[in-house]
N, C-alpha and C. Protein backbone atom coordinates (compact mmCIF):
# COMPACT_ATOMS: atom_id res chain seq x y z
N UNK A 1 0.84 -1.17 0.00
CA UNK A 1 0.00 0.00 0.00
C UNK A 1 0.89 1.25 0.00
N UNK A 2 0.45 1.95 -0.69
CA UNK A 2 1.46 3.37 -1.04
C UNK A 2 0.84 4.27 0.02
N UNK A 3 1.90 5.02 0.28
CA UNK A 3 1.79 6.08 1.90
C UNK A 3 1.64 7.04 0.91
N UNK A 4 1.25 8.52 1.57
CA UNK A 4 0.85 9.75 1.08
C UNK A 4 2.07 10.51 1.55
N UNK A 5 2.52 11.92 1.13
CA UNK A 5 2.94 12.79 1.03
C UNK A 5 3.24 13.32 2.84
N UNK A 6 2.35 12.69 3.76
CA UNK A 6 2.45 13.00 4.93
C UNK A 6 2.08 11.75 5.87
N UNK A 7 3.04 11.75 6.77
CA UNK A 7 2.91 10.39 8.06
C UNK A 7 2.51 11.14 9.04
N UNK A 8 2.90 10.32 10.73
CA UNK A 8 2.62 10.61 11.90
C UNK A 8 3.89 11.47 11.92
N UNK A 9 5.16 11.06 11.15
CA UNK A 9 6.52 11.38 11.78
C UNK A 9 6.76 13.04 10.88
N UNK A 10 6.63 12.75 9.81
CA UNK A 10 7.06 13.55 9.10
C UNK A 10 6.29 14.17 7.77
N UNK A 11 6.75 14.74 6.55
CA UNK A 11 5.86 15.30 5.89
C UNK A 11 6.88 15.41 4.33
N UNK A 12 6.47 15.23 3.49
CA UNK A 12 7.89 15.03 2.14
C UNK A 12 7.29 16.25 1.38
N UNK A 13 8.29 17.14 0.75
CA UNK A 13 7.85 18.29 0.15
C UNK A 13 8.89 18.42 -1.08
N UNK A 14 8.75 19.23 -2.09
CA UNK A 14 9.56 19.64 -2.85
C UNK A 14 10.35 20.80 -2.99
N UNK A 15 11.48 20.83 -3.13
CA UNK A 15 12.45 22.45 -3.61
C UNK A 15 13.08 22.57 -4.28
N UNK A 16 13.00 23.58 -4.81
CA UNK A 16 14.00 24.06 -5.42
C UNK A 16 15.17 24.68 -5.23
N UNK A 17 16.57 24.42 -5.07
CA UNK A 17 17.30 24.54 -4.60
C UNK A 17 18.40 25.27 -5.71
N UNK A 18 18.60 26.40 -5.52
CA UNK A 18 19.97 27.11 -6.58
C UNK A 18 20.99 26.65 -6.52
N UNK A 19 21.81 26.08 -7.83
CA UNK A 19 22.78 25.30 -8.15
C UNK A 19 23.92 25.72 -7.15
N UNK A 20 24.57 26.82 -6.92
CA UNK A 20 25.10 27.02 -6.41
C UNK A 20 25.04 26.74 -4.47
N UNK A 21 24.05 26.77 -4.16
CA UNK A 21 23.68 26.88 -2.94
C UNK A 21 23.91 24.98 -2.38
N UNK A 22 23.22 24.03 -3.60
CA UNK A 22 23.38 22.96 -3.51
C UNK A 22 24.60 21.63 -3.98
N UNK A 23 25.93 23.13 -4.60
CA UNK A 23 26.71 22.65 -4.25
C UNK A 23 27.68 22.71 -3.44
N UNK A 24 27.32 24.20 -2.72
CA UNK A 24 28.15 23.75 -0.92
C UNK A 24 27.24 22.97 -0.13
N UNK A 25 26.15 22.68 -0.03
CA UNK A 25 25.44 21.27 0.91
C UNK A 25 26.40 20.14 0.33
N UNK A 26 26.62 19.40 -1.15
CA UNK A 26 27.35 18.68 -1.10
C UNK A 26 28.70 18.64 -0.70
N UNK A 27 29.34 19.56 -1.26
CA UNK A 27 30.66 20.04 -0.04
C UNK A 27 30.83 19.62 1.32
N UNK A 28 29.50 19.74 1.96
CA UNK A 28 29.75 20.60 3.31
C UNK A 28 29.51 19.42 4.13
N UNK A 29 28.90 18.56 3.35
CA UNK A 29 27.80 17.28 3.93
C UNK A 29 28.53 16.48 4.37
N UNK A 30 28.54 15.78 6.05
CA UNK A 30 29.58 15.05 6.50
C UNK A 30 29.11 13.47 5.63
N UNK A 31 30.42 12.76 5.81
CA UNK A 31 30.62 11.71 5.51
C UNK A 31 29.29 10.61 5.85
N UNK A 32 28.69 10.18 4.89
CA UNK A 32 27.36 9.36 5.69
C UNK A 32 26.26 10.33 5.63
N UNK A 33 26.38 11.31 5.42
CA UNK A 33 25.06 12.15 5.62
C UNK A 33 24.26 12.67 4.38
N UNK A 34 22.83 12.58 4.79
CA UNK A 34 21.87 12.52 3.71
C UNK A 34 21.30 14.12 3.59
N UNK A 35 21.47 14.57 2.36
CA UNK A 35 20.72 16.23 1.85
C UNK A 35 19.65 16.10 2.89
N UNK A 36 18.85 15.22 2.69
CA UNK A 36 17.61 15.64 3.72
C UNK A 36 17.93 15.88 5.44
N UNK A 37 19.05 15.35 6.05
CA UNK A 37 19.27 15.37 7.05
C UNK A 37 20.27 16.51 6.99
N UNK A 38 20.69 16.76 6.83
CA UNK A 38 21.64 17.82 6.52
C UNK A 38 20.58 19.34 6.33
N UNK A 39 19.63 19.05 5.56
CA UNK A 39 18.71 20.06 5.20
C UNK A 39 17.79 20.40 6.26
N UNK A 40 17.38 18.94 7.35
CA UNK A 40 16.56 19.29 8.00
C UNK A 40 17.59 20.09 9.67
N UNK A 41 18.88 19.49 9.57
CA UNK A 41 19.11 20.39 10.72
C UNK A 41 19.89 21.93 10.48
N UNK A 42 19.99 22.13 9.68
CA UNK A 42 19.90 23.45 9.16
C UNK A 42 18.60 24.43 9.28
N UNK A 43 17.54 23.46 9.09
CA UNK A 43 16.26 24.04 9.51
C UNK A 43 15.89 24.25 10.70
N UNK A 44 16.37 23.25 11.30
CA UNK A 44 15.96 23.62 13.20
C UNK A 44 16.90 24.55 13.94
N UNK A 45 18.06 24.72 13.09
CA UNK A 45 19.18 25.33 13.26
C UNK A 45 18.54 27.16 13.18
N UNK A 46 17.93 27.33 12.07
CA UNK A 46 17.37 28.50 11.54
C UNK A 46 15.58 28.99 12.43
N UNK A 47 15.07 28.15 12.81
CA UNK A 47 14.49 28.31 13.61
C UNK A 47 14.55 28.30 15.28
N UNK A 48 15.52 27.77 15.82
CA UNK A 48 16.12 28.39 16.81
C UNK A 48 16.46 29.35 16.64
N UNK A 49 16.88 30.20 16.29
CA UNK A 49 17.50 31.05 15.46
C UNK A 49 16.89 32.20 15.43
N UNK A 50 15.52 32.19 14.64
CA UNK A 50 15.01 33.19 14.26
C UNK A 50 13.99 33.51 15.56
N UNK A 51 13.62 32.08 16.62
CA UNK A 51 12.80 32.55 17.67
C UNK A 51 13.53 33.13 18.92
N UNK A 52 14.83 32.86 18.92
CA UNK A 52 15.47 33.57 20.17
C UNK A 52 15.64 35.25 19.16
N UNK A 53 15.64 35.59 18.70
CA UNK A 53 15.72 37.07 17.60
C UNK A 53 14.21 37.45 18.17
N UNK A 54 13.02 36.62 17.93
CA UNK A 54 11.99 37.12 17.92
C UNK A 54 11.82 37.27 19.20
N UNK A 55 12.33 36.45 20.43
CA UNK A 55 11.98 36.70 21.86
C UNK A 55 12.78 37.81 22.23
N UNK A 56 14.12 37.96 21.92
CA UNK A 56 14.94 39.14 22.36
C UNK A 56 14.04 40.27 21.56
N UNK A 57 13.22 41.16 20.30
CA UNK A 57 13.23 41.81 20.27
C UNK A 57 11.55 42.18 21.10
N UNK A 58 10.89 40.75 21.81
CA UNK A 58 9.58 41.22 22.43
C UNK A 58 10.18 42.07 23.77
N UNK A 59 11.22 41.57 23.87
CA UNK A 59 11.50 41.98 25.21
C UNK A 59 11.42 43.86 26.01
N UNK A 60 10.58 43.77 26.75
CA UNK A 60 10.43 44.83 27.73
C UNK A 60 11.55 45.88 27.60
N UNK A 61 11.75 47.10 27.34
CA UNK A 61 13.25 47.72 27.69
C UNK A 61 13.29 48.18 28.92
């Protein structure tokens, strides 16, 4: 039976990725490691990221 586009765990999407951009991920990509994993902690990486930015600028002066 064929699964859909979305599980319990996760969710599969498409991008487009600029040649250039996707060839420092291959570069950069440790030994054993998969674009998608590589892609996805870059993402959690960038969202930590952008919510400690967003909590420092709620902040009270």
């Amino acid at each position: 039976m064929a699964t859909g586009a979305k599980n319990a765990k996760s969710q599969m999407t498409t991008v487009r990725i600029p040649h250039d951009v996707m060839e420092d991920i291959e570069s950069l990509k440790q030994e054993g490691e998969s674009t998608a994993g590589f892609l996805v902690t870059a993402a959690k990486g960038e969202i930590k990221r952008r919510q400690r930015n967003k909590s420092k600028n709620n902040l009270p002066d």
